[in-house]
Protein backbone atom coordinates (compact mmCIF):
# COMPACT_ATOMS: atom_id res chain seq x y z
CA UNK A 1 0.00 0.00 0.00
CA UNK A 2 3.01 2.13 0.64
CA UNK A 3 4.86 1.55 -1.72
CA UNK A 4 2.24 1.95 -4.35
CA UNK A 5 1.76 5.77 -2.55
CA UNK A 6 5.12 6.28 -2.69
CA UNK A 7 5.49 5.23 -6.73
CA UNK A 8 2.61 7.65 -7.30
CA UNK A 9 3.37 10.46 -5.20
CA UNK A 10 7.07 9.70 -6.84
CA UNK A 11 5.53 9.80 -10.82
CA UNK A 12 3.35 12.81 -9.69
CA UNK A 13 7.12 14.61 -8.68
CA UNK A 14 8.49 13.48 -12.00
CA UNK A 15 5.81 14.69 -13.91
CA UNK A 16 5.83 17.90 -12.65
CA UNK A 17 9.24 18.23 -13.10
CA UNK A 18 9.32 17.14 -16.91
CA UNK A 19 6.55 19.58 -17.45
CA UNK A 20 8.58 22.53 -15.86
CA UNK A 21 11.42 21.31 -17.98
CA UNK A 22 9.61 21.04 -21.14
CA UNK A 23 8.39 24.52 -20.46
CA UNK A 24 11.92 26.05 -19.35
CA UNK A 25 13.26 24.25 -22.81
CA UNK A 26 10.59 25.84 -25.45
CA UNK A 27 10.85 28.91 -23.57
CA UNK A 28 14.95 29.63 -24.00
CA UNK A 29 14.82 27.90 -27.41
CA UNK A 30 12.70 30.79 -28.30
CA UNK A 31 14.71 33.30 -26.13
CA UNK A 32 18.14 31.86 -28.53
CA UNK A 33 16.11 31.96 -31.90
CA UNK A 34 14.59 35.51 -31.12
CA UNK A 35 18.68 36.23 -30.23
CA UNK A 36 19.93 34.63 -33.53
CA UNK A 37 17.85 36.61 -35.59
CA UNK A 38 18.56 39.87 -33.76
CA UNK A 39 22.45 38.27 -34.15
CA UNK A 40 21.25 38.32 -38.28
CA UNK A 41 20.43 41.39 -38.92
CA UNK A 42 23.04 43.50 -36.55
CA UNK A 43 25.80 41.20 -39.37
CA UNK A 44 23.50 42.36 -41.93
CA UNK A 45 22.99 46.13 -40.91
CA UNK A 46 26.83 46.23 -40.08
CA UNK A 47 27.48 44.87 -43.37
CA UNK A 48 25.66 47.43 -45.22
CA UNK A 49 27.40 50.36 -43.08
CA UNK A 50 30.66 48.62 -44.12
CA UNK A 51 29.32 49.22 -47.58
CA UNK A 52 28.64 52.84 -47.27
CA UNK A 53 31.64 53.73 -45.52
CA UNK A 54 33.79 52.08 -48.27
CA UNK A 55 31.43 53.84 -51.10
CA UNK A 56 32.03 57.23 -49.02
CA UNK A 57 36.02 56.65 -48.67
CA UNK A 58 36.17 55.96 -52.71
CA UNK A 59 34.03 59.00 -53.48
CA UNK A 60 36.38 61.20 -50.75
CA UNK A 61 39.63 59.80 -51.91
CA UNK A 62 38.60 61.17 -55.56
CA UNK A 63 37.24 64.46 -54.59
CA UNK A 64 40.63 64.77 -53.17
CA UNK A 65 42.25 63.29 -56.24
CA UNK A 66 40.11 66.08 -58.44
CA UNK A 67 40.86 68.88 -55.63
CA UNK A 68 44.61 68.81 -55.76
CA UNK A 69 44.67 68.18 -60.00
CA UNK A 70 42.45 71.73 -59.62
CA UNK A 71 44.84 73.24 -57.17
CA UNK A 72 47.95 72.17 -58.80
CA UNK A 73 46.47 73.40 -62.87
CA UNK A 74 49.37 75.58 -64.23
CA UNK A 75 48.15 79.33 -64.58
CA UNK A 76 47.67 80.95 -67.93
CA UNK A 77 48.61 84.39 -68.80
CA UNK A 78 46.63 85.95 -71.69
CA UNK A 79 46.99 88.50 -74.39
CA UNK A 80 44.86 90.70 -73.14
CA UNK A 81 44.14 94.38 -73.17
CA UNK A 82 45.17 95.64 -69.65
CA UNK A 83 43.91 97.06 -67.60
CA UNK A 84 41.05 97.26 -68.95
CA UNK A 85 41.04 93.23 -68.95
CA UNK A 86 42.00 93.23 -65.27
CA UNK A 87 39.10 95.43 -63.89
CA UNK A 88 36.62 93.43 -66.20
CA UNK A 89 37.58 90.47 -64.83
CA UNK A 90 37.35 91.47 -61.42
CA UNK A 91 33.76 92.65 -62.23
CA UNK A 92 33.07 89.71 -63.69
CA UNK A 93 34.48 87.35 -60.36
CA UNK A 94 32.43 89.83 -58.60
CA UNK A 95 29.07 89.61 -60.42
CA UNK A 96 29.27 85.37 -60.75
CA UNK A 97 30.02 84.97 -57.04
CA UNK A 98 27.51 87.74 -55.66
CA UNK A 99 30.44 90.07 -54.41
CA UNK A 100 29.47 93.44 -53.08
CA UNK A 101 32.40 95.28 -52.92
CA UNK A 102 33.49 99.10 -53.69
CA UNK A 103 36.65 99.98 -54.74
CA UNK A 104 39.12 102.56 -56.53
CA UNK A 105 41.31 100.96 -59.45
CA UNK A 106 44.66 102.75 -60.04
CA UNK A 107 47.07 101.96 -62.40
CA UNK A 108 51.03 102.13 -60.47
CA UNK A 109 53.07 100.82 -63.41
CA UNK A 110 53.85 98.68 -66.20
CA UNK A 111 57.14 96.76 -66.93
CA UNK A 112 57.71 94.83 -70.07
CA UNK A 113 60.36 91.89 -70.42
CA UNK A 114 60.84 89.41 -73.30
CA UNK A 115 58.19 87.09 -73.01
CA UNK A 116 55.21 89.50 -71.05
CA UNK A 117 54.25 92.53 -69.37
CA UNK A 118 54.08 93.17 -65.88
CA UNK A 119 51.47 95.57 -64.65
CA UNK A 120 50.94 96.56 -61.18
CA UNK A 121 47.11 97.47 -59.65
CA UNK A 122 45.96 98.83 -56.63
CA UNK A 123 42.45 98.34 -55.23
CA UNK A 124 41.14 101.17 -52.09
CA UNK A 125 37.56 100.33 -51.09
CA UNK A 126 35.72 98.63 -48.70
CA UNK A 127 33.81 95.37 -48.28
CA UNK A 128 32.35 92.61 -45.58
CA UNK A 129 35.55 90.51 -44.50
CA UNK A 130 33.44 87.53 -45.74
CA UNK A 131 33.49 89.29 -49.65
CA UNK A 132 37.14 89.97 -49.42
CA UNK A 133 38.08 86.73 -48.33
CA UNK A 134 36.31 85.36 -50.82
CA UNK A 135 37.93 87.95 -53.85
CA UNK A 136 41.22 86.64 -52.36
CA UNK A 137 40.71 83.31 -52.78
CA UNK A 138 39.18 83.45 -56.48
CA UNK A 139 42.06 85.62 -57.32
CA UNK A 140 44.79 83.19 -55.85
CA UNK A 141 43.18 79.47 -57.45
CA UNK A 142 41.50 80.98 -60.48
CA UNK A 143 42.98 79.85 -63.45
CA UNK A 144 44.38 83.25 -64.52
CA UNK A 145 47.88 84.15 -62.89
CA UNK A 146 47.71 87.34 -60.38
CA UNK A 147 49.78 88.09 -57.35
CA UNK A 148 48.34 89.47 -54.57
CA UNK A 149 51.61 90.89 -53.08
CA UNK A 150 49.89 92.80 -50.21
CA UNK A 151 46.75 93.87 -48.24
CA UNK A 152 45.81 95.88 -45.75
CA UNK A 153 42.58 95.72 -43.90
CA UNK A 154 40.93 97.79 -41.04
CA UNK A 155 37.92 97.99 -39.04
CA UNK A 156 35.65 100.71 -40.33
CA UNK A 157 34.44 101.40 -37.17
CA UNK A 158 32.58 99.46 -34.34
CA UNK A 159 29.42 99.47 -35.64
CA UNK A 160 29.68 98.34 -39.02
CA UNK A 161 30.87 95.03 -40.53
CA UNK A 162 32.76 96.60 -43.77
CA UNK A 163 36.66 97.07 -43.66
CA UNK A 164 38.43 99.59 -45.33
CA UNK A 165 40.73 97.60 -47.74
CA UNK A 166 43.99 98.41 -49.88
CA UNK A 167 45.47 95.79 -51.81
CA UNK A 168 48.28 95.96 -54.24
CA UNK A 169 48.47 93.31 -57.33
CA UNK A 170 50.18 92.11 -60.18
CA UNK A 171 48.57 90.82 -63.40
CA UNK A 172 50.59 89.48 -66.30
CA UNK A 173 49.90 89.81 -70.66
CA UNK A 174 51.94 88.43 -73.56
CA UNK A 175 52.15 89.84 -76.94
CA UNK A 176 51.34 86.46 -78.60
CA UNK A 177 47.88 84.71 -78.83
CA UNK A 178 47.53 82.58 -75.92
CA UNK A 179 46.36 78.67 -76.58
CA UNK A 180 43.52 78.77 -74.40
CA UNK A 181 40.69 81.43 -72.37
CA UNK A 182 41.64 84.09 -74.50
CA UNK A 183 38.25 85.32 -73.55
CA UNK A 184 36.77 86.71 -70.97
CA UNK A 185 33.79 85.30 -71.77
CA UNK A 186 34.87 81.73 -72.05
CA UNK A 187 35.95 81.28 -68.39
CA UNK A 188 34.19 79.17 -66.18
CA UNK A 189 33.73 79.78 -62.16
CA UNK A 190 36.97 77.89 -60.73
CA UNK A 191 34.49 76.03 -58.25
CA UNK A 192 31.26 74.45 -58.90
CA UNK A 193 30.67 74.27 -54.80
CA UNK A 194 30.18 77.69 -53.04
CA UNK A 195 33.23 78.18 -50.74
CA UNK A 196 32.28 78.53 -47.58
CA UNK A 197 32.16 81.04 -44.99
CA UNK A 198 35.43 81.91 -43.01
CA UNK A 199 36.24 83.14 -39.52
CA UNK A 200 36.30 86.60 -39.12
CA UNK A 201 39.86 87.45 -37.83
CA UNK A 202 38.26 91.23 -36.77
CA UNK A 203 35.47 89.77 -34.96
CA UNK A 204 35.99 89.48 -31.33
CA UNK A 205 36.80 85.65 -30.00
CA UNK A 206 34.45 86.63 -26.67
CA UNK A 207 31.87 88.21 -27.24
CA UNK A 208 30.31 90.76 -24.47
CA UNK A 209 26.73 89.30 -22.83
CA UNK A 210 23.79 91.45 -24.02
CA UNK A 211 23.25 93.74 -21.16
CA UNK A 212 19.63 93.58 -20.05
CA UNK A 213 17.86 96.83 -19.18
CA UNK A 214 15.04 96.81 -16.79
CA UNK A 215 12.87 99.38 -16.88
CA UNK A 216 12.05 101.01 -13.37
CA UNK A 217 8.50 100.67 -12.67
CA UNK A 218 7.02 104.29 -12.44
CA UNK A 219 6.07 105.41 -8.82
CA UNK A 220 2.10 105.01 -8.47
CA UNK A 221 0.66 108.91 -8.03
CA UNK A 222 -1.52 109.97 -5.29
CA UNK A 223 -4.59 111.32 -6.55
CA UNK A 224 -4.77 115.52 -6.48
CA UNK A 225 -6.30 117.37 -2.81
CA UNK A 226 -9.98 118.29 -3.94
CA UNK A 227 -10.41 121.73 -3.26
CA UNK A 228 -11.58 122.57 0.60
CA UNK A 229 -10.06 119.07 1.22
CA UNK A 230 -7.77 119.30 4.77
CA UNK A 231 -3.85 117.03 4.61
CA UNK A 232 -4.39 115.84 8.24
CA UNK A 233 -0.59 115.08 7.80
CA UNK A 234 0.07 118.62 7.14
CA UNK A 235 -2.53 120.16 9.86
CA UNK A 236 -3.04 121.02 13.08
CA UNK A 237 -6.05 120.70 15.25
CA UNK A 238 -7.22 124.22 16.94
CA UNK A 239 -9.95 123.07 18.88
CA UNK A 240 -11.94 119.82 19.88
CA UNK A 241 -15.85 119.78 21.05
CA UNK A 242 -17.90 116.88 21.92
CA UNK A 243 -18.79 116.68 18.14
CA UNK A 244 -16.36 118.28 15.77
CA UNK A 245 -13.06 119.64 15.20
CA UNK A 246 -11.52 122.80 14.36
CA UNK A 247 -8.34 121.94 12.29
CA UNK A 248 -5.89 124.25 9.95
CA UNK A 249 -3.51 123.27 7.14
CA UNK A 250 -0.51 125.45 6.56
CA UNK A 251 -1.28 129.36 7.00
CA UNK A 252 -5.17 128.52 6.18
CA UNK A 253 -8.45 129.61 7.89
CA UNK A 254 -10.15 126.99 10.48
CA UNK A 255 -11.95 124.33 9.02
CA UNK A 256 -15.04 122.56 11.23
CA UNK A 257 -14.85 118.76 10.81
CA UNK A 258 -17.61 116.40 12.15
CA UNK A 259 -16.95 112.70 12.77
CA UNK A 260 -17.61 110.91 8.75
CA UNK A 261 -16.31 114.48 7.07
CA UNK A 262 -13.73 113.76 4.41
CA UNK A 263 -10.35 114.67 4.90
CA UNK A 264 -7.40 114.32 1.70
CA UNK A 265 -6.96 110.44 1.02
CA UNK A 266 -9.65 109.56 4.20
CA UNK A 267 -12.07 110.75 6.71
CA UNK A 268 -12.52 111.52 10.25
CA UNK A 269 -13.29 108.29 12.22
CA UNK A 270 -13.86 109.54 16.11
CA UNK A 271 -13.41 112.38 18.64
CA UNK A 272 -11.84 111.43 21.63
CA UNK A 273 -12.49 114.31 23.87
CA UNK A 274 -11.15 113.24 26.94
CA UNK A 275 -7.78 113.21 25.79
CA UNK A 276 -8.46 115.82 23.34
CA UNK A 277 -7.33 114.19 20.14
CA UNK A 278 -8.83 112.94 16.69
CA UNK A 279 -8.27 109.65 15.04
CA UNK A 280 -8.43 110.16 11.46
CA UNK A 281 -8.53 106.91 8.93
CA UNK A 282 -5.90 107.64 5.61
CA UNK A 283 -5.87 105.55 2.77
CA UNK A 284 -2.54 105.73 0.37
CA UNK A 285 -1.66 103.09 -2.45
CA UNK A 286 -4.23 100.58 -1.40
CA UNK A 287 -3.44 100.68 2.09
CA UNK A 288 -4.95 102.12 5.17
CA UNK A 289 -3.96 103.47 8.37
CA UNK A 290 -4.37 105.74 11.26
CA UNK A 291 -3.61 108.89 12.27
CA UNK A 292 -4.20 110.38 15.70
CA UNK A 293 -4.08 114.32 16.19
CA UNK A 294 -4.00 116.47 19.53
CA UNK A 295 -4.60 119.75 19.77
CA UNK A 296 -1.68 121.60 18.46
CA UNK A 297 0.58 118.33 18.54
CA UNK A 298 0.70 115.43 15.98
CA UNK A 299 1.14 111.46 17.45
């Protein structure tokens, strides 16, 4: 009998274990698929950022391939009609790049040798040190040769973003027919890409906090004495009775008060007569108090 209890109560223990095991099992075999799969597509999402950074470092390493053929093109001098090609060209940088800048043109000198002419420019005006920069840097990687052998710059003043500018240059013509951009209105803008914006050497690395100005609240106004109307904080009583006062302002004629008569900003409130004084009530910016008056004597 007991050992037929124990078998069962035994099988019932197994049983319940098996069950709990079998559960256990189908539950982390799902846990480890659901993990492969997440395993799958991090490979696959890794692979495909592999991908893009390898298509990005091809298409970098030939922008810089194209960049330094472009810096490293050999200039071109032109037979030209200077100045007059100079200043048209610098008009013409000017108008394709959307250059606002004013300046004076002047001639210094000409030198010829064998092979070309040297002439020699300067430029007074002013511009935004974002246009100059810019001018600069067309002039220096365009394809026509130009020295820029010096510039000055200046603030114009403290409230203004223009500098006053001077800048000396050299352009270059041969008497011969050159090969290639022998006009000016064959030449291309040396950059497809707009160059971008550069740091403003005049501009001040820290820049002073806006100062914030509060505005003082104006002082709330009493309202003006009505005429008759007695400044109990200006007067003096004359006279008490059982049931009015006798009261003066300044070098004014007595004025007869009654308890309830309106004073400036208030109103009589009680006659003490035993210790001959008056308690008068005073309102002023929403707030009320109490004044008490003796004769000839203020409390």
């Amino acid at each position: 009998m007991f050992a037929r209890r124990n078998s069962l109560t035994l099988g019932l223990i197994w049983l319940v274990l098996l069950i709990v095991g079998v559960f256990w099992y189908v539950k982390d075999t799902r846990r480890l698929e659901a993990a492969y799969r997440e395993e799958k597509q991090a490979r696959e999402e890794l692979e495909r950022s592999q991908n893009e950074i390898r298509r990005l470092t091809d298409v970098e390493t030939l922008h810089e391939e194209l960049k330094q053929k472009w810096l490293n093109e050999p200039k071109v001098i032109l037979a030209a009609d200077e100045p007059s090609f100079t200043l048209s060209y610098l008009n013409w940088i000017m108008s394709t790049n959307s250059l606002i800048i004013d300046f004076d043109f002047t001639l210094n000198g000409k030198r010829e040798d064998k092979k070309h002419t040297e002439f020699t420019y300067t430029l007074n005006g002013e511009a935004s040190y974002q246009d100059l920069h810019k001018l600069v840097w067309y002039l220096t990687y365009g394809p026509i040769l130009y020295q820029i052998y010096d510039l000055n710059m200046r603030r114009q003043g403290a409230d203004t973003d223009l500098l006053r500018f001077t800048m000396r240059l050299r352009g270059f013509t041969v008497t011969s027919q050159s090969d290639s951009l022998d006009d000016l209105h064959e030449l291309r803008k040396p950059l497809t890409a707009k160059l971008g914006a550069h740091s403003d050497i005049f501009a001040p690395r820290i820049k002073p906090r806006p100062k914030v100005v509060v505005k003082a609240k104006p002082k709330p106004k009493l309202p003006p004495k009505r005429p008759g109307e007695i400044d109990v904080e200006k007067a003096k009583i004359r006279a008490i009775t059982g049931n009015s006062v006798f009261i003066s302002e300044g070098g004014s004629g007595l004025v007869e008060l009654k308890v309830g008569d309106p004073v400036y900003l208030g109103k009589l409130v009680r006659i003490d007569l035993k210790n001959s004084r008056a308690i008068f009530r005073i309102t002023k910016f929403g707030r009320s108090h109490e004044i008490t008056l003796g004769i000839d004597q203020r409390n």
